[in-house]
N, C-alpha and C. Protein backbone atom coordinates (compact mmCIF):
# COMPACT_ATOMS: atom_id res chain seq x y z
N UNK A 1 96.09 14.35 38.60
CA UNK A 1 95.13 14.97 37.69
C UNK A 1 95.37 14.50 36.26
N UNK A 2 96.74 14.31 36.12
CA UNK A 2 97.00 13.92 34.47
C UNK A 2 96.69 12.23 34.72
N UNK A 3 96.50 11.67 35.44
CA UNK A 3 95.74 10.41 35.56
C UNK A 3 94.95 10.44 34.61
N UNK A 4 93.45 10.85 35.29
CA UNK A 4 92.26 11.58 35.09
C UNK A 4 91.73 12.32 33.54
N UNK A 5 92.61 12.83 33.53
CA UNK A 5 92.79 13.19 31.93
C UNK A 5 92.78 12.26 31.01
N UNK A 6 93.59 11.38 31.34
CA UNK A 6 94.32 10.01 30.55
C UNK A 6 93.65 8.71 30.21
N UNK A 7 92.66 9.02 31.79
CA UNK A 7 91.76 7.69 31.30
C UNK A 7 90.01 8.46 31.41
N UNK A 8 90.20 8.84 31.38
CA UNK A 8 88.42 9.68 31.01
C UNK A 8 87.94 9.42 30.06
N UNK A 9 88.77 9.46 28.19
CA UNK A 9 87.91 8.76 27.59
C UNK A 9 87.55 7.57 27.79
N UNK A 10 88.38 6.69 28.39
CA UNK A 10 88.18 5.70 28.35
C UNK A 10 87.07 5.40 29.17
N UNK A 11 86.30 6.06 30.41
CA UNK A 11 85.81 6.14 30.99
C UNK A 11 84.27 6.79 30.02
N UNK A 12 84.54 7.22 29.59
CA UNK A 12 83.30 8.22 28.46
C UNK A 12 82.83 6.77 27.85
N UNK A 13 83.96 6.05 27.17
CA UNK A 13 83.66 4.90 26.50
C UNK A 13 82.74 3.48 27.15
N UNK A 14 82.99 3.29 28.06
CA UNK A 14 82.61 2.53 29.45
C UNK A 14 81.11 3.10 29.82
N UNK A 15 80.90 4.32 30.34
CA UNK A 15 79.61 4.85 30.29
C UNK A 15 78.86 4.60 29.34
N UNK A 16 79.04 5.08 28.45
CA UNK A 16 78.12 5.48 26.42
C UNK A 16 78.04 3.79 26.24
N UNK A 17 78.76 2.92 26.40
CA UNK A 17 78.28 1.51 26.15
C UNK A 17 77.75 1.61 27.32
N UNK A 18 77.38 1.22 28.72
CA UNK A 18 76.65 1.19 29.47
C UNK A 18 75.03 1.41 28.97
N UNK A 19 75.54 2.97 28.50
CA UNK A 19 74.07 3.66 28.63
C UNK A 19 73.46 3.53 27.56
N UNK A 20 73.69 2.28 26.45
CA UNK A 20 73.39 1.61 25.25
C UNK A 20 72.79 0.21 24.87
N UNK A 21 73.67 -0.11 26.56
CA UNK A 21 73.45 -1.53 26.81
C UNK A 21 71.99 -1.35 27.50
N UNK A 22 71.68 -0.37 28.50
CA UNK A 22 70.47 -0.31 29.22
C UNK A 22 69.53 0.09 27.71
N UNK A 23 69.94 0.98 27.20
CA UNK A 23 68.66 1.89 25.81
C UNK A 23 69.39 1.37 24.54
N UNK A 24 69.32 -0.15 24.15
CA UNK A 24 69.43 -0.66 22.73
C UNK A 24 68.68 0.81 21.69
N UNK A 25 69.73 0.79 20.64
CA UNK A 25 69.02 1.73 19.38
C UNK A 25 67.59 1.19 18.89
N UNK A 26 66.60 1.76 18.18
CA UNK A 26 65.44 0.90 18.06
C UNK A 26 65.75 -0.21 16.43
N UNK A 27 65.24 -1.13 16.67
CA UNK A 27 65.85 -1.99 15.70
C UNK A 27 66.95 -3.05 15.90
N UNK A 28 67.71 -2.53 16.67
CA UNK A 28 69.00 -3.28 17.25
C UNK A 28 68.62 -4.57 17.69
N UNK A 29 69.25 -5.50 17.38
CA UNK A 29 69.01 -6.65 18.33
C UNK A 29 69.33 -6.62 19.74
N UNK A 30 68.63 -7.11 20.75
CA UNK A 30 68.90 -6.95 21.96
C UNK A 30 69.17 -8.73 22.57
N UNK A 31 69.20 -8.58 23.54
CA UNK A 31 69.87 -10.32 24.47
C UNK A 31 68.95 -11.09 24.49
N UNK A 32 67.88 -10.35 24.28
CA UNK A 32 66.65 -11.00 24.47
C UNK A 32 66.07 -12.34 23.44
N UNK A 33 66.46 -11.17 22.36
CA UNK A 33 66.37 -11.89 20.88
C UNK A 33 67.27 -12.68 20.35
N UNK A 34 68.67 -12.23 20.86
CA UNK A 34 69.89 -12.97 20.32
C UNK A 34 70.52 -13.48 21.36
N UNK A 35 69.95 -14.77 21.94
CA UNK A 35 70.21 -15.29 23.19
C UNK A 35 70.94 -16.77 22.59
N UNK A 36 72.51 -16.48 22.86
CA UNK A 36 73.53 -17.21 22.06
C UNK A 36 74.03 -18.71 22.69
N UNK A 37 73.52 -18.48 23.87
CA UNK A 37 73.86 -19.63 25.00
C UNK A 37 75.24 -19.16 25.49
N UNK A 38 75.84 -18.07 25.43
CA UNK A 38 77.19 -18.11 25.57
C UNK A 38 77.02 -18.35 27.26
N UNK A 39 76.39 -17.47 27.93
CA UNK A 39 76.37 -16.57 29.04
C UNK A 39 76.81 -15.63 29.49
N UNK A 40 77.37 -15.15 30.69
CA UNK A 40 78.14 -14.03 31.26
C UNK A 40 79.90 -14.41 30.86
N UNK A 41 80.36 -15.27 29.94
CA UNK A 41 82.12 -15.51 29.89
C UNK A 41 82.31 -13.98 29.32
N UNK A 42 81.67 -13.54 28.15
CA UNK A 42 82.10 -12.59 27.82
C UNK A 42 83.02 -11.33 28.85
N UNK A 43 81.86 -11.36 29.21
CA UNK A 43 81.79 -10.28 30.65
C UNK A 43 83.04 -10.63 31.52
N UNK A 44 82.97 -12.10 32.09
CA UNK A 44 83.89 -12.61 32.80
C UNK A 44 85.38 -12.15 32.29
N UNK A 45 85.94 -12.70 31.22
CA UNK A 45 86.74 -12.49 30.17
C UNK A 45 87.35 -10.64 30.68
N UNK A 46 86.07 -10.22 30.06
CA UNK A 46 86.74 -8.84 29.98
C UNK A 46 87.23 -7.95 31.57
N UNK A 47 86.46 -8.78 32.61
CA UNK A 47 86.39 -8.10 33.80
C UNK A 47 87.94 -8.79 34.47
N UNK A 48 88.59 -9.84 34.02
CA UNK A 48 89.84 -10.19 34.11
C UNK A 48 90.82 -9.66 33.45
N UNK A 49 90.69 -9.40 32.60
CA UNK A 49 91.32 -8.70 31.41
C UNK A 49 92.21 -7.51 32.53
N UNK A 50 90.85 -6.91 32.14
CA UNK A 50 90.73 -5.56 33.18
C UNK A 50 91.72 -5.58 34.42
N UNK A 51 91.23 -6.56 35.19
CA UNK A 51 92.23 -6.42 36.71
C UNK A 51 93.60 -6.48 35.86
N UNK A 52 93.93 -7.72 35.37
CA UNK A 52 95.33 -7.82 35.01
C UNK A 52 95.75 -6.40 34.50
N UNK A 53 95.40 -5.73 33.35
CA UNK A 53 95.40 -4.38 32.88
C UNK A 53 96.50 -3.52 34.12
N UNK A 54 95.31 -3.12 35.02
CA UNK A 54 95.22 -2.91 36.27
C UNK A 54 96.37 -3.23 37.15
N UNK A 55 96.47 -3.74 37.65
CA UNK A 55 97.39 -4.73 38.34
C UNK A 55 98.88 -4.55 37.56
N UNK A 56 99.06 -4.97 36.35
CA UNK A 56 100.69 -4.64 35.50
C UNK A 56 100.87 -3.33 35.38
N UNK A 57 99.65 -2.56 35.46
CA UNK A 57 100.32 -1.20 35.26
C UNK A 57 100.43 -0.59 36.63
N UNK A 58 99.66 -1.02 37.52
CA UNK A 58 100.10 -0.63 38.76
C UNK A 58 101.76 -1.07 39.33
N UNK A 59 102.00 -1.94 39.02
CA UNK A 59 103.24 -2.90 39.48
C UNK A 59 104.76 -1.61 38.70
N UNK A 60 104.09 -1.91 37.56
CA UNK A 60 105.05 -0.85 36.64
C UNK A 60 105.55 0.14 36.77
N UNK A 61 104.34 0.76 37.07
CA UNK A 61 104.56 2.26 37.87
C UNK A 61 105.19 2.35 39.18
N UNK A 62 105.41 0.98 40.12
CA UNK A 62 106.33 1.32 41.14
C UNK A 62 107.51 0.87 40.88
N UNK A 63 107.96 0.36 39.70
CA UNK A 63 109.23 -0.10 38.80
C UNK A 63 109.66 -1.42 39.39
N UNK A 64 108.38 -2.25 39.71
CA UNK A 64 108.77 -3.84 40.05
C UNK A 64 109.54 -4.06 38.47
């Protein structure tokens, strides 16, 4: 339960951008308009990030 506690904002944070990314503020530039050529690395990037995150703190916690 103190998991849960611990990462919820972070989870609040994750949602509220979600639900920002679908409903841009009015005015805001959206992907549409500001289409950078990057592509999805960003995304990629962060969704690795993430596992590793993930993954070291899992490892940690069994005191590898």
């Amino acid at each position: 339960m103190l998991e849960i506690m611990r990462t919820a904002p972070l989870m609040f944070a994750l949602g509220l951008s979600a639900v920002y990314a679908q409903n841009p503020a009015p005015g805001a530039p959206t992907t549409a308009q500001d289409d950078s050529g990057i592509g999805p690395w960003p995304w990629v990037i962060m969704v690795v990030l993430l596992m590793a995150a993930l993954i070291w703190n899992y490892q940690r916690r069994r005191g590898r």
